[in-house]
Protein backbone atom coordinates (compact mmCIF):
# COMPACT_ATOMS: atom_id res chain seq x y z
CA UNK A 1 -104.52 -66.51 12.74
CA UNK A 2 -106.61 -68.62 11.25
CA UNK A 3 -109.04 -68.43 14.72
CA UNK A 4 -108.82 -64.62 14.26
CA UNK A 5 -110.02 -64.72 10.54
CA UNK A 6 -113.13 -67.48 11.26
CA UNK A 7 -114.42 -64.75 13.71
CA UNK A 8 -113.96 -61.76 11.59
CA UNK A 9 -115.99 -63.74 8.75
CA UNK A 10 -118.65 -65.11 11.57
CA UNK A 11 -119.00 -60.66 11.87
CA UNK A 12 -118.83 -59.33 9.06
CA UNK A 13 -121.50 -62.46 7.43
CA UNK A 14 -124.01 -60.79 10.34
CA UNK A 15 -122.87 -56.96 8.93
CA UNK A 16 -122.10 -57.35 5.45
CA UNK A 17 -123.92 -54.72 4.13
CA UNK A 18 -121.96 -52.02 6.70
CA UNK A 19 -118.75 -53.80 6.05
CA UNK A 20 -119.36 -52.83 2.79
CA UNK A 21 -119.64 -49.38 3.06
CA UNK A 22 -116.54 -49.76 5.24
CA UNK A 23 -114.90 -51.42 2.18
CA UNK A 24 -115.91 -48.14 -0.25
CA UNK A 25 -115.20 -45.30 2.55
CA UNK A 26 -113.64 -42.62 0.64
CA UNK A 27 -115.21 -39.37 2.67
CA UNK A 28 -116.73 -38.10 -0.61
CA UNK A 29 -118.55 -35.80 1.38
CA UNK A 30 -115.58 -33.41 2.12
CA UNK A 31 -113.63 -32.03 -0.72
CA UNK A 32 -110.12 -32.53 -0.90
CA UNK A 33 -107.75 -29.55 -1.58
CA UNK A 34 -106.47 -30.47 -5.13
CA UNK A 35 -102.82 -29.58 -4.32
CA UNK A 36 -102.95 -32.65 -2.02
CA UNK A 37 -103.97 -35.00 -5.64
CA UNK A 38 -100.80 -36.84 -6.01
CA UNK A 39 -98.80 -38.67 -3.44
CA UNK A 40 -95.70 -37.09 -4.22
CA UNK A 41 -97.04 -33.72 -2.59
CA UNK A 42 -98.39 -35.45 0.71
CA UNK A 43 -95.31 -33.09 2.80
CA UNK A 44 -95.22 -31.52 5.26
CA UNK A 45 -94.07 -28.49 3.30
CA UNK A 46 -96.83 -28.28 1.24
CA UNK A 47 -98.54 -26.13 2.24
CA UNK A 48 -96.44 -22.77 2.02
CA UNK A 49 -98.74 -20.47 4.37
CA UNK A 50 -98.23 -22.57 6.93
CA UNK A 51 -96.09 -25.95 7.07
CA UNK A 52 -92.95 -26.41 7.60
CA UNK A 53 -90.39 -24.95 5.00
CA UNK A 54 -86.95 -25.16 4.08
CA UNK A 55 -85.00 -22.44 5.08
CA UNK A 56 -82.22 -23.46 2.53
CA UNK A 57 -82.65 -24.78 -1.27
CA UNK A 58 -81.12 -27.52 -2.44
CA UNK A 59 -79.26 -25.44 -4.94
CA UNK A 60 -77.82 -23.32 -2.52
CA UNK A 61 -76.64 -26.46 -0.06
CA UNK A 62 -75.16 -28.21 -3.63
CA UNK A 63 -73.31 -25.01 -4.45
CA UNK A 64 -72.03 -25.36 -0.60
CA UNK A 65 -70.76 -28.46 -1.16
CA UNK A 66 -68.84 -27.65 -4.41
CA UNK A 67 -67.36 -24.93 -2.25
CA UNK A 68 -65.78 -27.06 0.12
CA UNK A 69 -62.49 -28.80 0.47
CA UNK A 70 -63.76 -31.52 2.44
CA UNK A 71 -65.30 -34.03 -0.15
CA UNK A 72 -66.76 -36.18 2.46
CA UNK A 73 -69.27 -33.11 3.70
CA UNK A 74 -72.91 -33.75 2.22
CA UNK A 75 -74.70 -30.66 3.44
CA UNK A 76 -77.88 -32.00 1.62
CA UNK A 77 -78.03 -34.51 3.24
CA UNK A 78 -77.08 -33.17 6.56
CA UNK A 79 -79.76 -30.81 6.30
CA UNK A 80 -82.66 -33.25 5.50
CA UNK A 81 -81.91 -35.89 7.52
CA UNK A 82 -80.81 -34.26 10.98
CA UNK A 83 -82.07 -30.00 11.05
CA UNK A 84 -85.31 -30.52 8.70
CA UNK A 85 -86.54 -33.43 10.45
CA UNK A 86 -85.21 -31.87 13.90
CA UNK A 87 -87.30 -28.78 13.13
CA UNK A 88 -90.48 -31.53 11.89
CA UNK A 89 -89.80 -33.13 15.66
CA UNK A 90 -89.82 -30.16 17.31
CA UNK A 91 -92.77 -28.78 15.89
CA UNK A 92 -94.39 -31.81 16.34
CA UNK A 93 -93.78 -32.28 20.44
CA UNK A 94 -95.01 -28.38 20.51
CA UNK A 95 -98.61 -29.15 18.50
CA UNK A 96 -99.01 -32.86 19.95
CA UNK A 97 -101.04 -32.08 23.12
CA UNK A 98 -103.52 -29.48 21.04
CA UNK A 99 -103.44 -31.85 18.17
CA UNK A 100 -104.36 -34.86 20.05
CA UNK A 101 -106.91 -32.55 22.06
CA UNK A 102 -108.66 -31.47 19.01
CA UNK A 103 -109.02 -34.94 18.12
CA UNK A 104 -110.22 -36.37 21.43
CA UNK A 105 -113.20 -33.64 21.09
CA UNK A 106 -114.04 -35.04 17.93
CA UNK A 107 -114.58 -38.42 19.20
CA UNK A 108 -116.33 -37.50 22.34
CA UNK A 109 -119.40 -38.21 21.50
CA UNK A 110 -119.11 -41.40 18.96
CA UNK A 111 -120.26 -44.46 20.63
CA UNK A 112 -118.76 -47.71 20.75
CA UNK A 113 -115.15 -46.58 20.22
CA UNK A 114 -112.03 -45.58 22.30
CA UNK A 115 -109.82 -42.56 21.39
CA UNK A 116 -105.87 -43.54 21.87
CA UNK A 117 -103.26 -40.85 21.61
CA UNK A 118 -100.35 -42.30 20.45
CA UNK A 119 -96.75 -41.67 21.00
CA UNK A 120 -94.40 -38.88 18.91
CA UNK A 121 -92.44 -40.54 16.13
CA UNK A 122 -89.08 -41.39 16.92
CA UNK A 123 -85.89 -39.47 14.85
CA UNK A 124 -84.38 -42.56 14.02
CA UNK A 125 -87.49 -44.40 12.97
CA UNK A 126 -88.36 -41.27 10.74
CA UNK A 127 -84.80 -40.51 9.60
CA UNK A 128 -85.06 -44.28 8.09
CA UNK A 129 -88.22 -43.90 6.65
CA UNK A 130 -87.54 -40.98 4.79
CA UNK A 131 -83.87 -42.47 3.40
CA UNK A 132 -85.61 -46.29 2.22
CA UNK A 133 -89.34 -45.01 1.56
CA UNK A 134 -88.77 -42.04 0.19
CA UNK A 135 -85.16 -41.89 -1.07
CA UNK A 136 -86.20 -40.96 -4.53
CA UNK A 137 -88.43 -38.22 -3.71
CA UNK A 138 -87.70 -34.29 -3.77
CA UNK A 139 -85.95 -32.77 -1.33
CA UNK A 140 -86.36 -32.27 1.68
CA UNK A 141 -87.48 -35.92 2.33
CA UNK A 142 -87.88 -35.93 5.50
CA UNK A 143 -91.07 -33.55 4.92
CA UNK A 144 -92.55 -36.70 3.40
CA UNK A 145 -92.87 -38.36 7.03
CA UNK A 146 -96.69 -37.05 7.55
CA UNK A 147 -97.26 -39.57 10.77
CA UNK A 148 -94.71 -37.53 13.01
CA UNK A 149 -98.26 -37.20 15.47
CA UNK A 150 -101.03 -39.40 15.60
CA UNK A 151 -103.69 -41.43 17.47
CA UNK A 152 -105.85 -44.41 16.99
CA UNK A 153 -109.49 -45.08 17.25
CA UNK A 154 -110.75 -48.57 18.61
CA UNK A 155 -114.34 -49.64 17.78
CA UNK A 156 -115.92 -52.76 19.40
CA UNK A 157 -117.54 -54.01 15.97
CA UNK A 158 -118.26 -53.64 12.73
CA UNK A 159 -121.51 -51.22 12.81
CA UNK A 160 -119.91 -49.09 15.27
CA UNK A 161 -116.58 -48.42 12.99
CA UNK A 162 -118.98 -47.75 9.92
CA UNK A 163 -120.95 -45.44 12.52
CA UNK A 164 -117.83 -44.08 13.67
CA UNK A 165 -116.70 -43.38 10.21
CA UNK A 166 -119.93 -41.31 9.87
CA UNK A 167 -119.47 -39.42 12.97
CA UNK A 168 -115.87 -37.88 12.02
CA UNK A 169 -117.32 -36.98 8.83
CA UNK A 170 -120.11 -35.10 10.11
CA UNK A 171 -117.85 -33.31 12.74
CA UNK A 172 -114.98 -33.11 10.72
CA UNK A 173 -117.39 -30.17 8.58
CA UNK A 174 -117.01 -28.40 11.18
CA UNK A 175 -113.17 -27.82 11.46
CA UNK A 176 -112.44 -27.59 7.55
CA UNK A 177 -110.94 -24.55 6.32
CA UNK A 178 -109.65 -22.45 9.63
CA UNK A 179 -108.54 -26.01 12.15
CA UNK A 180 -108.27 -29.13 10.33
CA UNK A 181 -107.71 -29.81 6.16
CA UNK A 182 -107.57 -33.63 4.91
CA UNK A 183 -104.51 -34.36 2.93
CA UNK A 184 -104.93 -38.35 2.09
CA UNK A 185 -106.99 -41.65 2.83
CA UNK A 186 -105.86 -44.75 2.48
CA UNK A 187 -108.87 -47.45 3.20
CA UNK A 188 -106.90 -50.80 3.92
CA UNK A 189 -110.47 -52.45 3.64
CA UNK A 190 -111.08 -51.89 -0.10
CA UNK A 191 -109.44 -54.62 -1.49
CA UNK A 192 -111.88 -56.04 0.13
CA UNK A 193 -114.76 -55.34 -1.98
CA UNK A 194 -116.99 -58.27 -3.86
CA UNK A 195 -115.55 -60.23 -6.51
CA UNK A 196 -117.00 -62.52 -9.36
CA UNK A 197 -113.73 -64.82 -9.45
CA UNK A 198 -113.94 -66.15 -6.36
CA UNK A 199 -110.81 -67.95 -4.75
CA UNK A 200 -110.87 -71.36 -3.13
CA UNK A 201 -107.64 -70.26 -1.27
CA UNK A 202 -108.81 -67.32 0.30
CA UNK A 203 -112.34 -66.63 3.01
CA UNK A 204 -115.68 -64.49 1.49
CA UNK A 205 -118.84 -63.85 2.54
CA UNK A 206 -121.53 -65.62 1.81
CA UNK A 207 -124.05 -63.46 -0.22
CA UNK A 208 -121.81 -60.61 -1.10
CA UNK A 209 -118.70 -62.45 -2.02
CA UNK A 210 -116.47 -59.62 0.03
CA UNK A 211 -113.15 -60.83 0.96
CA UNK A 212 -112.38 -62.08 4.81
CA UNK A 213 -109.30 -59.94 5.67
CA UNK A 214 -106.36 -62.30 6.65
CA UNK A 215 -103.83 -59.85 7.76
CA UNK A 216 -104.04 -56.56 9.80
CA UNK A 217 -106.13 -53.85 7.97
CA UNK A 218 -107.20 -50.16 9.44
CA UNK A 219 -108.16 -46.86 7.65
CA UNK A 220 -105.67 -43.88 7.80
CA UNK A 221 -106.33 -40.71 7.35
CA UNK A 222 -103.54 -38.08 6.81
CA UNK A 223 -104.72 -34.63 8.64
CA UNK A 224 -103.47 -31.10 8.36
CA UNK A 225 -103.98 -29.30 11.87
CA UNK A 226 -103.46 -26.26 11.70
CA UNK A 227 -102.56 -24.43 15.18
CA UNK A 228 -103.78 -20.58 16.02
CA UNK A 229 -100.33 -19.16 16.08
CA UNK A 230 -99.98 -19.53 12.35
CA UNK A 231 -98.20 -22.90 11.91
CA UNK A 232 -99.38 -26.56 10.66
CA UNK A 233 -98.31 -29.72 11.00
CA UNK A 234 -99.91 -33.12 9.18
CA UNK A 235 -101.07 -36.05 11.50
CA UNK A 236 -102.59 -39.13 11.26
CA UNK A 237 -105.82 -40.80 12.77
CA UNK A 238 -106.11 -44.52 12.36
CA UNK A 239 -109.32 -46.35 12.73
CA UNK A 240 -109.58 -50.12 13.14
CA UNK A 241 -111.78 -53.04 14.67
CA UNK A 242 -111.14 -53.64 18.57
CA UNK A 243 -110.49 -57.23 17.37
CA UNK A 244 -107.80 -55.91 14.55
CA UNK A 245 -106.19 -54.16 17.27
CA UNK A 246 -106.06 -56.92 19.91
CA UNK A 247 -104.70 -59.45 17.03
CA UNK A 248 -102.25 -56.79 15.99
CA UNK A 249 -100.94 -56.33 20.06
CA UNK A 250 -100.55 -60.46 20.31
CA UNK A 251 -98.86 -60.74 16.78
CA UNK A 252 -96.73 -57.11 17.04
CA UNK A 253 -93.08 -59.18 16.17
CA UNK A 254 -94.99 -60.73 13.31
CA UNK A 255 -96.69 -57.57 12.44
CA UNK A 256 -93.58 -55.98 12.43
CA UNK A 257 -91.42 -58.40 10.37
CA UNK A 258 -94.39 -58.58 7.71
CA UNK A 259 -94.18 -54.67 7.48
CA UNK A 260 -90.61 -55.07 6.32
CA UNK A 261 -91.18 -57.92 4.16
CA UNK A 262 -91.13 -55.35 1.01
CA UNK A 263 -88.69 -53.18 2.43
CA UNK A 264 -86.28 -56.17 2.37
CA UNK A 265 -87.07 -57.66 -0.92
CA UNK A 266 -86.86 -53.72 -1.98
CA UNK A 267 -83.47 -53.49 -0.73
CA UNK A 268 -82.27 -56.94 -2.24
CA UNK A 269 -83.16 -55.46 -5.73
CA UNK A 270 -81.86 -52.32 -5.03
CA UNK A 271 -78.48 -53.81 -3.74
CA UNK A 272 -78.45 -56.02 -7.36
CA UNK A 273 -79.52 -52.90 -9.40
CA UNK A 274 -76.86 -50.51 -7.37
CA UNK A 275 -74.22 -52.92 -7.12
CA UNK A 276 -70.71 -50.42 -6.51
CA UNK A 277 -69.10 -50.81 -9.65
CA UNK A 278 -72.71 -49.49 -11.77
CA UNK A 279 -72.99 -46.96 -9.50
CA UNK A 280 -69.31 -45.70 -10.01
CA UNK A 281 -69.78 -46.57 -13.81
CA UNK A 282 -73.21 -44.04 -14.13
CA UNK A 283 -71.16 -41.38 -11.66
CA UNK A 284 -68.11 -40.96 -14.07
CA UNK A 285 -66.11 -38.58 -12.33
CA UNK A 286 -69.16 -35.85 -12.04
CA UNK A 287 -68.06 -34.71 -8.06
CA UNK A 288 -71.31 -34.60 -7.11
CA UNK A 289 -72.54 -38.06 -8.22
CA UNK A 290 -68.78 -39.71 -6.73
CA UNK A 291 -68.75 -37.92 -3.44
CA UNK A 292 -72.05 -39.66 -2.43
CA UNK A 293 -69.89 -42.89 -3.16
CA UNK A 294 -66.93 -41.85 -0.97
CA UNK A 295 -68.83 -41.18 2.25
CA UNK A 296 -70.92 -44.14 1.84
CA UNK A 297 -69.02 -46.74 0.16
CA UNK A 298 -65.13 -45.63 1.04
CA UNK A 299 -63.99 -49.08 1.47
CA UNK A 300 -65.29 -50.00 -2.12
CA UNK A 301 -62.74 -48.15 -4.08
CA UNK A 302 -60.08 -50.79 -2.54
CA UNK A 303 -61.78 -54.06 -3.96
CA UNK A 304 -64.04 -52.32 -7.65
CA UNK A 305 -63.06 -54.30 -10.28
CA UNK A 306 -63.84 -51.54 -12.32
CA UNK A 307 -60.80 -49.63 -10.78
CA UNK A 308 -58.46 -52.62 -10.27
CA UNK A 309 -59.24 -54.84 -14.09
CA UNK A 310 -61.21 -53.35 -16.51
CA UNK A 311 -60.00 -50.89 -19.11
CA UNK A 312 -61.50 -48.64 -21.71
CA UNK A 313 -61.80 -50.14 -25.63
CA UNK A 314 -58.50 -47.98 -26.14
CA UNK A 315 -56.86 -49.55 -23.13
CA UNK A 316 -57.21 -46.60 -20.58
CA UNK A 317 -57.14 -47.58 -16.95
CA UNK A 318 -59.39 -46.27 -14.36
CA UNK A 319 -56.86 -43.75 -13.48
CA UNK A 320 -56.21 -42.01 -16.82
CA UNK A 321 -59.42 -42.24 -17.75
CA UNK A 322 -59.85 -39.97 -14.52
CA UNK A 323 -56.52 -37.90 -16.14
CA UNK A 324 -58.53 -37.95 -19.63
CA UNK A 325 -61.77 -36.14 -17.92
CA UNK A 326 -62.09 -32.43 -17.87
CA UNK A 327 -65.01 -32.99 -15.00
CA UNK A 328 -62.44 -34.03 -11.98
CA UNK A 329 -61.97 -31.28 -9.54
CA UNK A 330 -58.61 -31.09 -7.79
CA UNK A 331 -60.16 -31.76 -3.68
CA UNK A 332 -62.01 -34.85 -5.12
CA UNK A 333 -59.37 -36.45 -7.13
CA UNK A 334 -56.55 -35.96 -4.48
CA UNK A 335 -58.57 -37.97 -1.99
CA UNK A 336 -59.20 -40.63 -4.26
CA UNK A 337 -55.52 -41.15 -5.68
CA UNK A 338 -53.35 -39.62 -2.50
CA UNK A 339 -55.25 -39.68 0.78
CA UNK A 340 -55.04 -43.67 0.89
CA UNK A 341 -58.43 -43.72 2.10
CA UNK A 342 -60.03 -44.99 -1.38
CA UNK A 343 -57.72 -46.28 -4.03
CA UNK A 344 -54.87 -48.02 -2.71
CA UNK A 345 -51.21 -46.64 -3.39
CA UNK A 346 -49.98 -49.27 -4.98
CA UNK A 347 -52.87 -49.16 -7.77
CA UNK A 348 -52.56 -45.53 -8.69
CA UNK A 349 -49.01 -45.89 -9.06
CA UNK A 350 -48.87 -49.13 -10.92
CA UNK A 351 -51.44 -47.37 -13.26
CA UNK A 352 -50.03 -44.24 -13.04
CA UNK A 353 -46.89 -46.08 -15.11
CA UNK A 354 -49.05 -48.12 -17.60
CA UNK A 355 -49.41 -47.15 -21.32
CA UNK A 356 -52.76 -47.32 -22.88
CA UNK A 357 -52.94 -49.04 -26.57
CA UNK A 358 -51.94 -45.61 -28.20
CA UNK A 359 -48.92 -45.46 -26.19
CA UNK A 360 -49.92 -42.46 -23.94
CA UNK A 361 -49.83 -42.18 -20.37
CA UNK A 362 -51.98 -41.25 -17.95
CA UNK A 363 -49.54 -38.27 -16.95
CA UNK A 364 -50.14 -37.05 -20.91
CA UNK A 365 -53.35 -36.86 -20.95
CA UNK A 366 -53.63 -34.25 -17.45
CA UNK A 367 -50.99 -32.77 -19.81
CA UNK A 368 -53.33 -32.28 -22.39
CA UNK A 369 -57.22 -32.33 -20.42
CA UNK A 370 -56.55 -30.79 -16.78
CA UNK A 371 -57.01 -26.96 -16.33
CA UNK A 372 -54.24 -26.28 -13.98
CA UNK A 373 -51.05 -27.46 -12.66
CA UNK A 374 -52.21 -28.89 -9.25
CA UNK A 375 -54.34 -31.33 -11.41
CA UNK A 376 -51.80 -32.25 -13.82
CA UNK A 377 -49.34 -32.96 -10.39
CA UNK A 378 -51.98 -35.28 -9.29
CA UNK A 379 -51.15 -37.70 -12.25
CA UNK A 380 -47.18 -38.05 -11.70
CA UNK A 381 -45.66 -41.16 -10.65
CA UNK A 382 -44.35 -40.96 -7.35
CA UNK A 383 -40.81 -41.45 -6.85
CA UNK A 384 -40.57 -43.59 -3.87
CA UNK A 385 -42.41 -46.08 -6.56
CA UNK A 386 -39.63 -48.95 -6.86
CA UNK A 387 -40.54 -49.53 -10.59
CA UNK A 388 -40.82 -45.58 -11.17
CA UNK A 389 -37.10 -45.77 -11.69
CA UNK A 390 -37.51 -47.20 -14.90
CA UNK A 391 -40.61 -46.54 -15.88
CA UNK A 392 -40.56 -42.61 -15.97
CA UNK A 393 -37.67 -42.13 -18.59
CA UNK A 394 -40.20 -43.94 -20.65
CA UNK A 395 -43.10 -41.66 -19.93
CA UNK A 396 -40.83 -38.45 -21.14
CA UNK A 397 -39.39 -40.21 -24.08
CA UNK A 398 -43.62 -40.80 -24.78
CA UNK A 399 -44.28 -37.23 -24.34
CA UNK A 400 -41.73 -35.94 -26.71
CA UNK A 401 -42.62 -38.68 -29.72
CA UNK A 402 -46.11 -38.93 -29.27
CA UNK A 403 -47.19 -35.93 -32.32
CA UNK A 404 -50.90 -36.21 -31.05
CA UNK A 405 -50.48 -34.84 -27.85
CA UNK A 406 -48.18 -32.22 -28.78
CA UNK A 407 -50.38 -31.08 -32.08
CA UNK A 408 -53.40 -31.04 -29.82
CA UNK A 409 -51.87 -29.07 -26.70
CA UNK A 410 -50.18 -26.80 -29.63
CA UNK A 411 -53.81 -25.45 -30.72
CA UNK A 412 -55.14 -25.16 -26.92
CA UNK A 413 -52.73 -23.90 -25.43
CA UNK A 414 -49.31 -21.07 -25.60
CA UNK A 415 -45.83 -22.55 -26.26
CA UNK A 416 -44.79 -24.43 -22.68
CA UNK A 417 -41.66 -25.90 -21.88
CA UNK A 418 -41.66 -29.18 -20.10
CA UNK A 419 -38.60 -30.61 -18.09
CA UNK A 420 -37.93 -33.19 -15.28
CA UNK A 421 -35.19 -32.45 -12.79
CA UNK A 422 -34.13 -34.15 -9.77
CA UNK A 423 -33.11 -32.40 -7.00
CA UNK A 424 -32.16 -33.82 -2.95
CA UNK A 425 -33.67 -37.23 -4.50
CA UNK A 426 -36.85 -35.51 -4.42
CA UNK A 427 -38.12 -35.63 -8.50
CA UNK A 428 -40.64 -32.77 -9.89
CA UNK A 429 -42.14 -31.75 -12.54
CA UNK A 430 -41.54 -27.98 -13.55
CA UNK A 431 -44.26 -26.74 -16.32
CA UNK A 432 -43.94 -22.83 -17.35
CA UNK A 433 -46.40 -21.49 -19.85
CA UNK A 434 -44.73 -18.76 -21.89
């Protein structure tokens, strides 16, 4: 490395003025669209004459989901992550070879470099980037992966990649408009530019101050090629020294565990910041904040202190705090208390049979908060329990005496009748609204 960074300094010493204007490349002289002026529209669906759409909302796939009786069925993220980025993948092996054509031509002529086509992104490579990189951007995220096709442009030294630079400018004015649009640049050289404090730690030039690089650097530039039969599809073109390129071959492990340096210290915060127990905490029990937490998390539920220990200021457990909320819906709440998937058994009927500080059970307040009987069923103690015995006289002699729940059901709701039979050892509970 440190062999590879001597040289580069040795060059760009003899070229510092054109490493310069490598450093400050911004193609000023071709206008960028404006709806292309903040990174969180560089997609692939931006451009709605002629990229690659949505065919569904995400309104319409969230209503789908709410629809269902399988709470385990994200059809959000079904659709972004496998038939978006299928149809990005398709369209992308269908425009490669005119894509990479187009840009050949362009280089044809530009001396001292070597055009490379390179290979088709992969779906899982994608499908990754779009879930860590872009995982809080809009939907569809996948339409954020703008690198799907793309090629690479070698240049034996310095002068030649600041020529070369010059050359795609000049016969990139020719495509603008009706083959080719610019979307983004990203110069890794211009951190490079001269500085006053200069650092013992790090290489600069002599006279201009300009920083040595010490890790890979290139220039990428996001294009929009847009095919004859009406459709687009954004690429990329990388340029980059012969000598970065050669480095980056030798060193590609290294290369590739630096480039998911961040991503790992990203995902250590991220796994602090999202431990299970916040998440569950900041989902309540909305369905479509918990059901992302079921299908990716389902062993979770078993171990969440936040289920098994902790209790509300007024002594609620998790589960009639779940009785208490008028947000559960019936599919959602059955898998969590009686599929034995989530919660254990044992839990939701221990605290199925525990009194909060008022006295109140967890069967009082579906009672009182849950919309229809299938919900309120959901809350009563099973009677295979082998302290349910006991414990249920209690929770009837509660719902008689307790005056709060009555008085408030009273106002809500017409006269009922509430009794508990038992019948072939099997015990129910018979509600009939008047």
């Amino acid at each position: 490395m440190k062999k590879f960074e001597q040289e580069l300094k040795e060059e760009i010493e003899r070229n510092e003025e054109e490493f310069l204007e490598i450093c400050n490349w911004r193609l000023e002289s071709v206008k960028i669209d404006a709806r292309y002026s903040h990174k969180s529209r560089w997609r692939q669906d931006e451009r709605q004459e002629d990229g690659l759409q949505s065919t569904v909302s995400e309104t319409e796939l969230l209503h789908i989901q709410m629809k269902s009786d399988d709470v385990l069925f994200q059809p959000k993220h079904t659709y972004d992550f496998d038939i978006y980025l299928h149809h990005l993948l398709t369209r992308a092996h269908k425009m490669n070879s005119s894509f990479q054509y187009c840009m050949r031509g362009i280089f044809a002529r530009c001396h001292g470099c070597k055009f490379v086509s390179g290979p088709i992104k992969g779906h899982e490579r994608s499908k990754m980037k779009a879930q860590v990189d872009y995982r809080n951007s809009k939907f569809p995220k996948s339409a954020h992966i703008i690198d799907v096709v793309r090629c690479q442009v070698n240049f034996l030294s310095i002068v030649h990649l600041r020529d070369g630079l010059l050359h795609f400018e000049k016969e990139l004015s020719k495509y603008l408009g009706h083959t080719l649009d610019v979307m983004r640049i990203k110069n890794g050289f211009e951190a490079s530019t001269p500085r006053a404090d200069v650092s013992t730690q790090a290489l600069y030039s002599r006279r201009l101050n300009i920083a040595i690089p010490s890790e890979y650097k290139d220039i990428k530039v996001n294009i929009v090629y847009i095919h004859n039969d009406g459709e687009s599809i954004v690429g990329e073109v990388q340029f980059l020294l012969d000598s970065m390129a050669s480095w980056k071959q030798q060193q590609h492990q290294m290369y590739e565990i630096s480039r998911q340096e961040e991503f790992i210290r990203g995902s250590l915060q991220q796994i602090r910041l999202n431990h299970f127990d916040f998440q569950l905490q900041l989902a309540g029990f909305n369905v479509s904040s918990l059901t992302p937490l079921m299908l990716f998390f389902p062993s979770s539920f078993a171990t969440s202190q936040l289920i098994l220990k902790r209790t509300g200021a007024d002594g609620k457990n998790f589960v009639a705090q779940m009785a208490n909320s008028s947000d559960i819906q019936f599919h959602c709440a059955h898998e969590l208390l009686h599929s034995k998937r989530y919660i254990p058994e044992h839990v939701v009927q221990h605290q199925l049979l525990v009194p909060c500080k008022e006295g109140a059970f967890p069967l009082m307040y579906a009672l009182w908060k849950q919309p229809s009987t299938r919900n309120i069923e959901l809350f009563v103690p099973s009677s295979s329990s082998s302290s349910s015995s006991s414990a249920i006289p209690t929770i009837w002699h509660s719902t008689n005496t307790v005056s709060f729940f009555a008085f408030v059901y009273s106002i809500h709701s017409p006269p009922f009748y509430c009794c508990y039979c038992c019948e072939n050892s099997i015990k129910c509970l018979a509600l009939t609204l008047a």
